[in-house]
PDB file of N, CA and C in Angstrom:
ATOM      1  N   UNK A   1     180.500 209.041-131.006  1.00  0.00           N
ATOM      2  CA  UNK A   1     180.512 210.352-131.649  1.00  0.00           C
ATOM      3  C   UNK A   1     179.070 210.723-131.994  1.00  0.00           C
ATOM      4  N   UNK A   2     178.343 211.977-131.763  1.00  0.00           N
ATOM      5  CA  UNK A   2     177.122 212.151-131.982  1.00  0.00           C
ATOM      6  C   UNK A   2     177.477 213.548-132.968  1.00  0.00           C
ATOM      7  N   UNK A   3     176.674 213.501-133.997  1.00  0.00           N
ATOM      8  CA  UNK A   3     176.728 214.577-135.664  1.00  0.00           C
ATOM      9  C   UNK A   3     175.648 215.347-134.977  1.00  0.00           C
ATOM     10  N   UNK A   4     174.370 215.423-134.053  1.00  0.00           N
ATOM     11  CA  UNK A   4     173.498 215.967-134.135  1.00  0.00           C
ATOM     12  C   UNK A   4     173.727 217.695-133.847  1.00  0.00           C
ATOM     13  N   UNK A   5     173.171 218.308-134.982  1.00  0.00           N
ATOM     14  CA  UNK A   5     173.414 219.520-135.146  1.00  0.00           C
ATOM     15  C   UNK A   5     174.207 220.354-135.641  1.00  0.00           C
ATOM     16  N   UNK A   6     175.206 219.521-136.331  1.00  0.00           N
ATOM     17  CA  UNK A   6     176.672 220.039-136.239  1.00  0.00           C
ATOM     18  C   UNK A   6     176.400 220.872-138.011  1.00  0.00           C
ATOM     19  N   UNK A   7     177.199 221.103-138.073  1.00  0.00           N
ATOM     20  CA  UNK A   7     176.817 221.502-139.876  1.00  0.00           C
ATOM     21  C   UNK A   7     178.111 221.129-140.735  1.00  0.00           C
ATOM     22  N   UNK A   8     178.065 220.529-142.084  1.00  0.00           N
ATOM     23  CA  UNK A   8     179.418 220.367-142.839  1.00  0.00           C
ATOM     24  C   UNK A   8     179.058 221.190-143.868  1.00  0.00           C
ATOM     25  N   UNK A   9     180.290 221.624-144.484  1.00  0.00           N
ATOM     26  CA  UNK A   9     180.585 222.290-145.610  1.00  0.00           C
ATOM     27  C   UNK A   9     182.135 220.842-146.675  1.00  0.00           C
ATOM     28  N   UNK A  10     181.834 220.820-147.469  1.00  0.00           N
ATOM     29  CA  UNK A  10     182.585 220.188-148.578  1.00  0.00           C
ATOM     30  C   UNK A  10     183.692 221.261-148.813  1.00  0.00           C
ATOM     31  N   UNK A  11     185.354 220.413-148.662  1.00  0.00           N
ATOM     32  CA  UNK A  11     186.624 220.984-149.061  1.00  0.00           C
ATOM     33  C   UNK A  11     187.062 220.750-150.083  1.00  0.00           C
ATOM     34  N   UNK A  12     186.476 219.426-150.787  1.00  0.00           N
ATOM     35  CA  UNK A  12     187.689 218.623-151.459  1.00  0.00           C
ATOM     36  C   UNK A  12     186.569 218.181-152.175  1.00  0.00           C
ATOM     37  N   UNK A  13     186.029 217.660-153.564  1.00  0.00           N
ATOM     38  CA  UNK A  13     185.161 216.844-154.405  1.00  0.00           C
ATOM     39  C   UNK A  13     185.867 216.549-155.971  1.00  0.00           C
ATOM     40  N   UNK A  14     185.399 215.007-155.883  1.00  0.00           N
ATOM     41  CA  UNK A  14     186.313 214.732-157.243  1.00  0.00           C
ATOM     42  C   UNK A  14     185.114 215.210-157.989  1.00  0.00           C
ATOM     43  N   UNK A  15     185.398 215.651-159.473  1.00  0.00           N
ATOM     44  CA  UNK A  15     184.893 216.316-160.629  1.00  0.00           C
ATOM     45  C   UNK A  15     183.320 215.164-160.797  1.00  0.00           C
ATOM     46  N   UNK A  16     183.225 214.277-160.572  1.00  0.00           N
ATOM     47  CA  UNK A  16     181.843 213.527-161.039  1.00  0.00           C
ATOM     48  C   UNK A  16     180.791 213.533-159.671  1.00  0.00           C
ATOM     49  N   UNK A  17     181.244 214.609-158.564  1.00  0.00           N
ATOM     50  CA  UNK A  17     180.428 214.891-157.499  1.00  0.00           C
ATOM     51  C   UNK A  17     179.484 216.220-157.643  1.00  0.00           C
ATOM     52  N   UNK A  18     178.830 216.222-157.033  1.00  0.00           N
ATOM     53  CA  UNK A  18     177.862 217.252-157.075  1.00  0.00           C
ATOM     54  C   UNK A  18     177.620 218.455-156.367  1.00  0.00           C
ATOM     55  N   UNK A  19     178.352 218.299-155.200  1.00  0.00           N
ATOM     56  CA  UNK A  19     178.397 219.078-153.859  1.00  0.00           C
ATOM     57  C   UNK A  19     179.946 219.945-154.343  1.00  0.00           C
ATOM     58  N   UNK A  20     179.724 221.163-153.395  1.00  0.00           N
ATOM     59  CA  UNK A  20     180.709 221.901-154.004  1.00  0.00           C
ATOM     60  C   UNK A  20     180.878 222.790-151.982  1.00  0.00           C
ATOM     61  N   UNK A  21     182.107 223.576-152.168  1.00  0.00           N
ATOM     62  CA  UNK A  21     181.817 224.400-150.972  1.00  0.00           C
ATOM     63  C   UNK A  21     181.043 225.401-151.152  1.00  0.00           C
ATOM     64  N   UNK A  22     179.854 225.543-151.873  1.00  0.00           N
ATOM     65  CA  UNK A  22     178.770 226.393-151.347  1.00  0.00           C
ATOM     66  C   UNK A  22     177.400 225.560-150.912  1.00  0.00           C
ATOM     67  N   UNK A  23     177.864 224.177-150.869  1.00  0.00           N
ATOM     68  CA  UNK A  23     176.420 223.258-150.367  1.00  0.00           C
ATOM     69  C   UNK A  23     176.606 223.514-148.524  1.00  0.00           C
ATOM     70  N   UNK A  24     175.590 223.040-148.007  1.00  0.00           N
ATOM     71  CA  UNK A  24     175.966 223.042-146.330  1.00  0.00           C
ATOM     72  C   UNK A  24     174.446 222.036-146.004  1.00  0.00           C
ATOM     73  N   UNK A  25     175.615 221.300-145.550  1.00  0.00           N
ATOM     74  CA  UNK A  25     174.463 219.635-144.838  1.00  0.00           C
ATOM     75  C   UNK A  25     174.497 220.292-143.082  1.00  0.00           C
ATOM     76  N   UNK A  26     173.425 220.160-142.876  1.00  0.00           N
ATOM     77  CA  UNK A  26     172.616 220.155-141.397  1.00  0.00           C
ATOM     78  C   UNK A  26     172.070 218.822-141.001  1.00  0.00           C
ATOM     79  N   UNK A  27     172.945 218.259-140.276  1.00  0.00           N
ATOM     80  CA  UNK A  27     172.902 216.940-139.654  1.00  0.00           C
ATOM     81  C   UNK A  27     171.743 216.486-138.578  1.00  0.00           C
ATOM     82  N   UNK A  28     171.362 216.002-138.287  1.00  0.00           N
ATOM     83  CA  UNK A  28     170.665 215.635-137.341  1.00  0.00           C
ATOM     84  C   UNK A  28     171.063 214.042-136.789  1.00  0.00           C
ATOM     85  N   UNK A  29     170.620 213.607-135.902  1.00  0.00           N
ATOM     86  CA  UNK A  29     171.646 212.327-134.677  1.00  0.00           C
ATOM     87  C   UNK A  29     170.188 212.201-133.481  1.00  0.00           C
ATOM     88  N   UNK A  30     169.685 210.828-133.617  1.00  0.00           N
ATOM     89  CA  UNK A  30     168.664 210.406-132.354  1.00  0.00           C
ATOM     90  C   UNK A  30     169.408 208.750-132.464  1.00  0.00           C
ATOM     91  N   UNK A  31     170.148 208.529-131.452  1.00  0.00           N
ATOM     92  CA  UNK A  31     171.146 207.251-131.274  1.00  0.00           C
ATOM     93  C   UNK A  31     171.707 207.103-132.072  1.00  0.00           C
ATOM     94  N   UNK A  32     171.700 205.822-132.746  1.00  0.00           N
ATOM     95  CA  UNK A  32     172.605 206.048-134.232  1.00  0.00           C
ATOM     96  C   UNK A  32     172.347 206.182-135.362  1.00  0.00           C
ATOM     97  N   UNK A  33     170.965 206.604-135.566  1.00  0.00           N
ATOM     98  CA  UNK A  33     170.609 207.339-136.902  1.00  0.00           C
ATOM     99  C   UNK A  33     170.685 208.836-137.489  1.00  0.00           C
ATOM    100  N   UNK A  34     171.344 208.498-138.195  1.00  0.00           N
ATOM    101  CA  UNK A  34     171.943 210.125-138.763  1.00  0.00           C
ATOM    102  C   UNK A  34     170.886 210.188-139.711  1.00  0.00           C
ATOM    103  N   UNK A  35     170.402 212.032-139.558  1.00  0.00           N
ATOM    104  CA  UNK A  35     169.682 212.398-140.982  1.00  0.00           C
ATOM    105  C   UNK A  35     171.028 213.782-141.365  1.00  0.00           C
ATOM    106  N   UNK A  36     170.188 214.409-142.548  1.00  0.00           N
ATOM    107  CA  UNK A  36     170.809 215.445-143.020  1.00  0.00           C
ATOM    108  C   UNK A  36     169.920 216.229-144.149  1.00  0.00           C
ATOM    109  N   UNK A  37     169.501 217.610-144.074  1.00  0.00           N
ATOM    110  CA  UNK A  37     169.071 218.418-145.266  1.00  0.00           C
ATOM    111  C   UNK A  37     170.277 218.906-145.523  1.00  0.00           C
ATOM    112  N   UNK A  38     170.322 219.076-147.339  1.00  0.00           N
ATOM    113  CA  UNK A  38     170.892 219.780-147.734  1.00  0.00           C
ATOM    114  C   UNK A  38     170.921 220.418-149.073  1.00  0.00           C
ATOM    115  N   UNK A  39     171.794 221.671-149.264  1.00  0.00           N
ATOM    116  CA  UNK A  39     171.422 222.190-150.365  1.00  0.00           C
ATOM    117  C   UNK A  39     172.395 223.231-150.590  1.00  0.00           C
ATOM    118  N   UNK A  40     172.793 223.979-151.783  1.00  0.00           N
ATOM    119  CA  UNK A  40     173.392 224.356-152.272  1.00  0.00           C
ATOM    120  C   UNK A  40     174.926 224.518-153.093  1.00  0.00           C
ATOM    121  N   UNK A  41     174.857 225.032-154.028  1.00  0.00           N
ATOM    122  CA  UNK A  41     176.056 225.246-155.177  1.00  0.00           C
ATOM    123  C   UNK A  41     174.864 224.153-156.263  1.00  0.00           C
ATOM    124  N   UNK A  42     174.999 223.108-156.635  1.00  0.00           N
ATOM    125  CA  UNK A  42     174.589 222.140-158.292  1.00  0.00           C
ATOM    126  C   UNK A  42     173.036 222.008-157.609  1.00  0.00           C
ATOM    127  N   UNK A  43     173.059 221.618-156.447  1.00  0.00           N
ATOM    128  CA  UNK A  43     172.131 221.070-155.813  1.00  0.00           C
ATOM    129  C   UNK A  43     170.732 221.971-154.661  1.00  0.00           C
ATOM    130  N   UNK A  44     169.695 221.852-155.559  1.00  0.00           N
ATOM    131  CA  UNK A  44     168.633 222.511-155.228  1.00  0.00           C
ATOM    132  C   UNK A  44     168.398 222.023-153.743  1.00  0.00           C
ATOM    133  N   UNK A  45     167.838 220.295-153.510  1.00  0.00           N
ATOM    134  CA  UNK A  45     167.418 219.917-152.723  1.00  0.00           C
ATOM    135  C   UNK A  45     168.127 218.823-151.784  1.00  0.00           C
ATOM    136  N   UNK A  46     168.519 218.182-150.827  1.00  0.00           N
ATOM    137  CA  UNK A  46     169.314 216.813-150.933  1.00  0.00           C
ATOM    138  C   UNK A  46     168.892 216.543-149.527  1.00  0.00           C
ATOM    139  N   UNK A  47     168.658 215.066-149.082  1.00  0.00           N
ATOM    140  CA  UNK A  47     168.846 214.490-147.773  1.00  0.00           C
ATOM    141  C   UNK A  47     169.368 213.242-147.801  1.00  0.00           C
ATOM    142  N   UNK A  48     169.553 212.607-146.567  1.00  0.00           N
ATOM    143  CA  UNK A  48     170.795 211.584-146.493  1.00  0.00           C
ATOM    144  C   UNK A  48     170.375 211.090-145.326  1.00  0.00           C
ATOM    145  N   UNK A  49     170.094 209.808-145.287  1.00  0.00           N
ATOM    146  CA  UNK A  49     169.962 208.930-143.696  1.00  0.00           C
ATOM    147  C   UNK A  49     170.889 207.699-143.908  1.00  0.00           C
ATOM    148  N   UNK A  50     171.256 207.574-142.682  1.00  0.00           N
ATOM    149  CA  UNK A  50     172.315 206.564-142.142  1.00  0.00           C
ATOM    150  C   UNK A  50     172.372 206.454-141.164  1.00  0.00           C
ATOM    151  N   UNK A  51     173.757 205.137-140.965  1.00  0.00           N
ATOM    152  CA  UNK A  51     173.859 204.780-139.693  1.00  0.00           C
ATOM    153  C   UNK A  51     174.924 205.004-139.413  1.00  0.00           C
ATOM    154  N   UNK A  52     175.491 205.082-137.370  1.00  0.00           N
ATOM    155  CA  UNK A  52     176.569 205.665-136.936  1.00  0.00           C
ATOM    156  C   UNK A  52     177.417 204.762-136.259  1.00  0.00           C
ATOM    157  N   UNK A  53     177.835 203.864-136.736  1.00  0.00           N
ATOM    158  CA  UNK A  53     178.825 203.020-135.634  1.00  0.00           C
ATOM    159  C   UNK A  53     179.525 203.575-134.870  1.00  0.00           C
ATOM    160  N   UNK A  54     180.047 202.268-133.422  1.00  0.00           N
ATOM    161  CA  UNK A  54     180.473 202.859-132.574  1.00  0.00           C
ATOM    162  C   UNK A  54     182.467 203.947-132.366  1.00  0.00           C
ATOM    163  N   UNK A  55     182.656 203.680-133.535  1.00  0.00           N
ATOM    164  CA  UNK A  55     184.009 204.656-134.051  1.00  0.00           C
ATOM    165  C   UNK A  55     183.221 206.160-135.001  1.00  0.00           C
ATOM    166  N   UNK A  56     182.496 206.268-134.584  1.00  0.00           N
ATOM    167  CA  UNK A  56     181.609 207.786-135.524  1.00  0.00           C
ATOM    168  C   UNK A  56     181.969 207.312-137.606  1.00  0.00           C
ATOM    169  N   UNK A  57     182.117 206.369-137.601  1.00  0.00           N
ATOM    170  CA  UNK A  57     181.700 205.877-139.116  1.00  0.00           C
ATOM    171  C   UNK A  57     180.335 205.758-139.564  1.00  0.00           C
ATOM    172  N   UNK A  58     179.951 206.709-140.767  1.00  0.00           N
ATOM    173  CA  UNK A  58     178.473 206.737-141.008  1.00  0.00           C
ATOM    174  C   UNK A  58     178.671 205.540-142.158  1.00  0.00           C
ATOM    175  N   UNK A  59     177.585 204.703-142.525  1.00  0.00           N
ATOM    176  CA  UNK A  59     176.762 204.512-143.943  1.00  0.00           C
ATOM    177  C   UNK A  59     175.490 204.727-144.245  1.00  0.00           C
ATOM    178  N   UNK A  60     175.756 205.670-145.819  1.00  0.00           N
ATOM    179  CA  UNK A  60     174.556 206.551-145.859  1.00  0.00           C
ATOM    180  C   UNK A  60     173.979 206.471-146.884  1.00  0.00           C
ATOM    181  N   UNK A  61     172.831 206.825-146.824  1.00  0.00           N
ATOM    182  CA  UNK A  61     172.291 206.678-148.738  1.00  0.00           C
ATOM    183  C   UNK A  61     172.008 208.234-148.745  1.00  0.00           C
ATOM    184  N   UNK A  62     171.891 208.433-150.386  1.00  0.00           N
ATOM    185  CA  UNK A  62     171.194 210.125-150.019  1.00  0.00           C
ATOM    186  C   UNK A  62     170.175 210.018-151.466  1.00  0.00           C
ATOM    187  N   UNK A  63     169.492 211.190-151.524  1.00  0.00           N
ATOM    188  CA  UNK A  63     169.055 211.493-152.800  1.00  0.00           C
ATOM    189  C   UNK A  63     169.207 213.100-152.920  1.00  0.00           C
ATOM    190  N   UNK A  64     168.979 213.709-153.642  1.00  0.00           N
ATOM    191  CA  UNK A  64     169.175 214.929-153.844  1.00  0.00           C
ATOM    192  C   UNK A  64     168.262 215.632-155.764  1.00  0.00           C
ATOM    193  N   UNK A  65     168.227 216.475-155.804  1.00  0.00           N
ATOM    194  CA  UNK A  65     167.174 217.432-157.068  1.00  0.00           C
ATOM    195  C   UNK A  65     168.866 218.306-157.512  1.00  0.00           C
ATOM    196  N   UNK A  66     169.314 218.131-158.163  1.00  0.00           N
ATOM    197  CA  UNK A  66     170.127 219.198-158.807  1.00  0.00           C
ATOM    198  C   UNK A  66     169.328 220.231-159.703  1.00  0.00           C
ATOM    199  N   UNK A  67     170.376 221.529-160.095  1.00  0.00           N
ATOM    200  CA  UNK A  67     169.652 221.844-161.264  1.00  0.00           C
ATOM    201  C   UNK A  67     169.725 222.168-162.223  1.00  0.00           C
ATOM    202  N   UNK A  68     169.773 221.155-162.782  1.00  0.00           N
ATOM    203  CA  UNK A  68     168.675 220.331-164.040  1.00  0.00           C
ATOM    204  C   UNK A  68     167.995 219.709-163.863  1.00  0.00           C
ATOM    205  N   UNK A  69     167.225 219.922-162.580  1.00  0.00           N
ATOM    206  CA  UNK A  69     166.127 219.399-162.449  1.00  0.00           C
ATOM    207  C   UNK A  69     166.340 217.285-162.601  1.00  0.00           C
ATOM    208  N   UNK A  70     167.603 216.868-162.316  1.00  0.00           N
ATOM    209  CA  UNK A  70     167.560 215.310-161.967  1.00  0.00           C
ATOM    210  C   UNK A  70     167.651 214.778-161.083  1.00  0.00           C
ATOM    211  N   UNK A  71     166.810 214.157-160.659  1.00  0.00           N
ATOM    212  CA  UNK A  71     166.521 213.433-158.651  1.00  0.00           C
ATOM    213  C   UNK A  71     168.306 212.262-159.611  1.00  0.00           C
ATOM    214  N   UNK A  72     168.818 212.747-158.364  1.00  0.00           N
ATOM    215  CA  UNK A  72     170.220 211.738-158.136  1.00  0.00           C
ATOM    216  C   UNK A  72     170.314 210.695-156.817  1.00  0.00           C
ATOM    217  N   UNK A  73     171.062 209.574-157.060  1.00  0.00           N
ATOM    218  CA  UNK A  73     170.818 209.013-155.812  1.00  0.00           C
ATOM    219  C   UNK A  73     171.986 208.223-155.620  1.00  0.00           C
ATOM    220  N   UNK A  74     172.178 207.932-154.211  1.00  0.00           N
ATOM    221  CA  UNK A  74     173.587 207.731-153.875  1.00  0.00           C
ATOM    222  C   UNK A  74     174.024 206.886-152.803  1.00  0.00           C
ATOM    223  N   UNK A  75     175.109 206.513-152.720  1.00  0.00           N
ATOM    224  CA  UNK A  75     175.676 205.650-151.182  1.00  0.00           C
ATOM    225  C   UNK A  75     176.726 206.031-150.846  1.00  0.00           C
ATOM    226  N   UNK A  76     177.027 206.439-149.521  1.00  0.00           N
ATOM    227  CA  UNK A  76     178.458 207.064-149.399  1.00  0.00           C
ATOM    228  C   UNK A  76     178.682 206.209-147.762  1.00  0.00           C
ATOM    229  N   UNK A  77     180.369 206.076-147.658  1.00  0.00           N
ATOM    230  CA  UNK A  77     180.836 205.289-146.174  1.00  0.00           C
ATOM    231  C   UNK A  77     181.225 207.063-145.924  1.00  0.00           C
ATOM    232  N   UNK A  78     181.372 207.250-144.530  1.00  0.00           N
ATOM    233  CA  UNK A  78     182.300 208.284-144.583  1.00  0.00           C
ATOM    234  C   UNK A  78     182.713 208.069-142.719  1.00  0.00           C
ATOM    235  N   UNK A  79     184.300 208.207-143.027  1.00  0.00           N
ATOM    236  CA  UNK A  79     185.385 208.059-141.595  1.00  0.00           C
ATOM    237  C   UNK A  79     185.487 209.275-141.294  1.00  0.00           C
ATOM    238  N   UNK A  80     185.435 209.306-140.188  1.00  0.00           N
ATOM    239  CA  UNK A  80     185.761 210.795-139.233  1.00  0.00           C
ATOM    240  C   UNK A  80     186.911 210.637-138.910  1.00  0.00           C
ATOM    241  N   UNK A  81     187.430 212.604-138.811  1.00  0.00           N
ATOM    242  CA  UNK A  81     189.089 212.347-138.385  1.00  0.00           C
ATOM    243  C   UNK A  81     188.528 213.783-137.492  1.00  0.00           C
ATOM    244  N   UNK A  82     189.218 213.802-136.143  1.00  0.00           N
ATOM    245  CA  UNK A  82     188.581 214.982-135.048  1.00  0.00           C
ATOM    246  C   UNK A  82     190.461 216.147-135.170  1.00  0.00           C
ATOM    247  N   UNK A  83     189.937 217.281-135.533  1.00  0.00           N
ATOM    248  CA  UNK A  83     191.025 218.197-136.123  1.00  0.00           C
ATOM    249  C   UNK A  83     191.572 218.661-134.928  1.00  0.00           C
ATOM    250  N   UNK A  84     193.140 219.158-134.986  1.00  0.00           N
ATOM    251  CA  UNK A  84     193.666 219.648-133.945  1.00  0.00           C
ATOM    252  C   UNK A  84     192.544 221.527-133.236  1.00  0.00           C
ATOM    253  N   UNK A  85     191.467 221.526-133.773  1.00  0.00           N
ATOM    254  CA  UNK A  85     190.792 222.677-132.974  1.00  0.00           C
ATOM    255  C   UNK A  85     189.602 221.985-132.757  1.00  0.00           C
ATOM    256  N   UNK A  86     189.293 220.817-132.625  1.00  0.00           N
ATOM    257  CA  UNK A  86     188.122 219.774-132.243  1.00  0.00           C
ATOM    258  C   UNK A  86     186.683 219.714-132.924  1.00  0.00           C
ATOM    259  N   UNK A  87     187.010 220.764-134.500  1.00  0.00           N
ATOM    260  CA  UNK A  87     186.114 220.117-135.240  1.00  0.00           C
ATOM    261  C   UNK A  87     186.015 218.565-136.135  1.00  0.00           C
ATOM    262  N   UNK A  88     185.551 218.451-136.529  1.00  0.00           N
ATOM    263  CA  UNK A  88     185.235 216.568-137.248  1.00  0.00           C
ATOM    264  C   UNK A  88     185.058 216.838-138.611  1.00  0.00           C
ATOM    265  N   UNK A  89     186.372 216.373-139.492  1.00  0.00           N
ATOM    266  CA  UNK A  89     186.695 216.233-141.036  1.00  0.00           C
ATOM    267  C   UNK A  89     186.071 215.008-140.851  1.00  0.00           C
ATOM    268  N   UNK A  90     185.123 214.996-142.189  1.00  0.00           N
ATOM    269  CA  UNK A  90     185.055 213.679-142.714  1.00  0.00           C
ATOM    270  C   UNK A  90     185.253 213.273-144.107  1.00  0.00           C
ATOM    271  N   UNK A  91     186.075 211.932-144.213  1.00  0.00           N
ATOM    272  CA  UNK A  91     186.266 211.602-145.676  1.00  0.00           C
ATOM    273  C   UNK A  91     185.534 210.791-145.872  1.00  0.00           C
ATOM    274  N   UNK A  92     185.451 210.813-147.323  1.00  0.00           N
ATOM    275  CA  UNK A  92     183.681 209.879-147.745  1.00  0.00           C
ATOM    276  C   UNK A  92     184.412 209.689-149.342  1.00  0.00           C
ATOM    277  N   UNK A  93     183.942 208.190-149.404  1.00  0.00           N
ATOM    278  CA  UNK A  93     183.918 207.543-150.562  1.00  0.00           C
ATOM    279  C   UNK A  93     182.577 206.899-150.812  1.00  0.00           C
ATOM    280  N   UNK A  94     182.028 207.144-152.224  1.00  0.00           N
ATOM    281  CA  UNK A  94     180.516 207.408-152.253  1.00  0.00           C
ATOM    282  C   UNK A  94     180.463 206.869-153.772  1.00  0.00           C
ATOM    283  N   UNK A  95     179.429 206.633-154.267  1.00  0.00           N
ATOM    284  CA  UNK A  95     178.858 205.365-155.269  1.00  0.00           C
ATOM    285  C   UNK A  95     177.497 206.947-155.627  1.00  0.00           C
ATOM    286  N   UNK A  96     177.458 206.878-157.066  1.00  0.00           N
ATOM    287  CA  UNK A  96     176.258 207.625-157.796  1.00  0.00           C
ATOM    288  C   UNK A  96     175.562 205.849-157.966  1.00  0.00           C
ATOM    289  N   UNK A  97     173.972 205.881-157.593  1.00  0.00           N
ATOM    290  CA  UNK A  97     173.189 204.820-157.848  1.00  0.00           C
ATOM    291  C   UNK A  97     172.341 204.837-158.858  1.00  0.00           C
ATOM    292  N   UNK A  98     172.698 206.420-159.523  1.00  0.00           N
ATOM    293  CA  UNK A  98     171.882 206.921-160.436  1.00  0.00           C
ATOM    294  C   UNK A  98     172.317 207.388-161.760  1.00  0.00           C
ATOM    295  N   UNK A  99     172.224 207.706-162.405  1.00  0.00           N
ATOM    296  CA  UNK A  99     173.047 208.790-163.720  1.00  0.00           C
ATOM    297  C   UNK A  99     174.092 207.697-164.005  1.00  0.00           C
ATOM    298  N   UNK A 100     175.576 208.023-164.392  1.00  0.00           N
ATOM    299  CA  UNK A 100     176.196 207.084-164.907  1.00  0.00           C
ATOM    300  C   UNK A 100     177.144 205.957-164.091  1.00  0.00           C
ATOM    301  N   UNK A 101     176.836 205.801-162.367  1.00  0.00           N
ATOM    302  CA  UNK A 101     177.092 204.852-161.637  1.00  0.00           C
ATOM    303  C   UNK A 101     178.562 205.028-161.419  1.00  0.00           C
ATOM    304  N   UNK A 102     179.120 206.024-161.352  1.00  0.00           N
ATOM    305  CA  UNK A 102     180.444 206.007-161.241  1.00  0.00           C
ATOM    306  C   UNK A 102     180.798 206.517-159.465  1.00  0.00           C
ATOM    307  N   UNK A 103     182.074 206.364-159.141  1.00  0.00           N
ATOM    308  CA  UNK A 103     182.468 206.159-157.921  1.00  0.00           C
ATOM    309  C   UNK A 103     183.234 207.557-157.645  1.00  0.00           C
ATOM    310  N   UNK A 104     182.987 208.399-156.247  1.00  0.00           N
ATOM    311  CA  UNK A 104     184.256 209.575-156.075  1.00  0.00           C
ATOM    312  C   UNK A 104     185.116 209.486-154.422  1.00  0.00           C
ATOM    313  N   UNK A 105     185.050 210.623-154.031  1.00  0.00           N
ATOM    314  CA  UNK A 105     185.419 211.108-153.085  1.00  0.00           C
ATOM    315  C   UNK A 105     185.622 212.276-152.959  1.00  0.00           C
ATOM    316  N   UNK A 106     185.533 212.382-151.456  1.00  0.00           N
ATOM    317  CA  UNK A 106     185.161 213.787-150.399  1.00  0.00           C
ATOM    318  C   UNK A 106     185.319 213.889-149.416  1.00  0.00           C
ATOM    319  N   UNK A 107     185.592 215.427-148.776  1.00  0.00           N
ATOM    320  CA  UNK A 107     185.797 215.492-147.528  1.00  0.00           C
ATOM    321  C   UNK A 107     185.165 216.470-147.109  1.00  0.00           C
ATOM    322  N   UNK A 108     184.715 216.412-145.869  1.00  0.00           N
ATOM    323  CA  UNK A 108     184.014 217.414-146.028  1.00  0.00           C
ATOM    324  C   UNK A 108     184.252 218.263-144.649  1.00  0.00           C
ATOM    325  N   UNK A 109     183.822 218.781-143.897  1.00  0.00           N
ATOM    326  CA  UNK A 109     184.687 220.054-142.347  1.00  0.00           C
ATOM    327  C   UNK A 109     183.583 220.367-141.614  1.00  0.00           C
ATOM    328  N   UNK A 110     183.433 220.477-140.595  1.00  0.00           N
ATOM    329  CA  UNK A 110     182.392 220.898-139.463  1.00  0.00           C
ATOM    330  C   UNK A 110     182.931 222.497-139.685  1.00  0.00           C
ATOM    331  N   UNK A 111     181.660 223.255-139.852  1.00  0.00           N
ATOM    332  CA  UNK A 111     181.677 224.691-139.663  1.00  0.00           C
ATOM    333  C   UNK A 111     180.981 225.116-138.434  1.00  0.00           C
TER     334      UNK A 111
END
């Protein structure tokens, strides 16, 4: 599975996440390293690198600037599921490494 270029938007975020559906990650993919800018809704600034195993499963770290102005930082797994119109949902269970260390989940939709 190659992410390069694709764009996600967030459907689903438990309440101690940061990303909302007005953020939008722009992926990038050179073999199996995934990057990503992103930004918007809580979050001013954010990027994310990882890796892509051979079932399109990322593990990723990210950091991101919300605003209030706090650099946040993070680890997320996230499984791909390919939708009956052949865009790529992904669900992600993700670790804050920063602020109060607590655990969520997300999904997020190829736009």
């Amino acid at each position: 599975m190659n992410y390069h270029n694709k764009k996600f938007r967030p459907v689903s975020n438990t309440e101690n996440g940061e990303t909302s559906e007005e953020t939008i990650f722009h992926y990038k993919q050179e073999g199996n390293i995934l990057t990503s800018t992103y930004t918007g809704g809580k979050i001013l600034k954010g990027h994310l690198i990882g890796m892509v195993d051979e079932k399109g499963n990322i593990d990723m770290r990210y950091h991101q600037v919300n605003e209030k102005g706090e650099l946040m930082t993070g680890v997320c797994k996230s499984r791909p599921e390919i939708l009956e119109n052949g865009k790529i949902r992904l669900h992600e269970t993700w670790k804050w490494t920063s602020g109060d260390l607590s655990e969520g989940k997300s999904i997020l939709e190829e736009i």
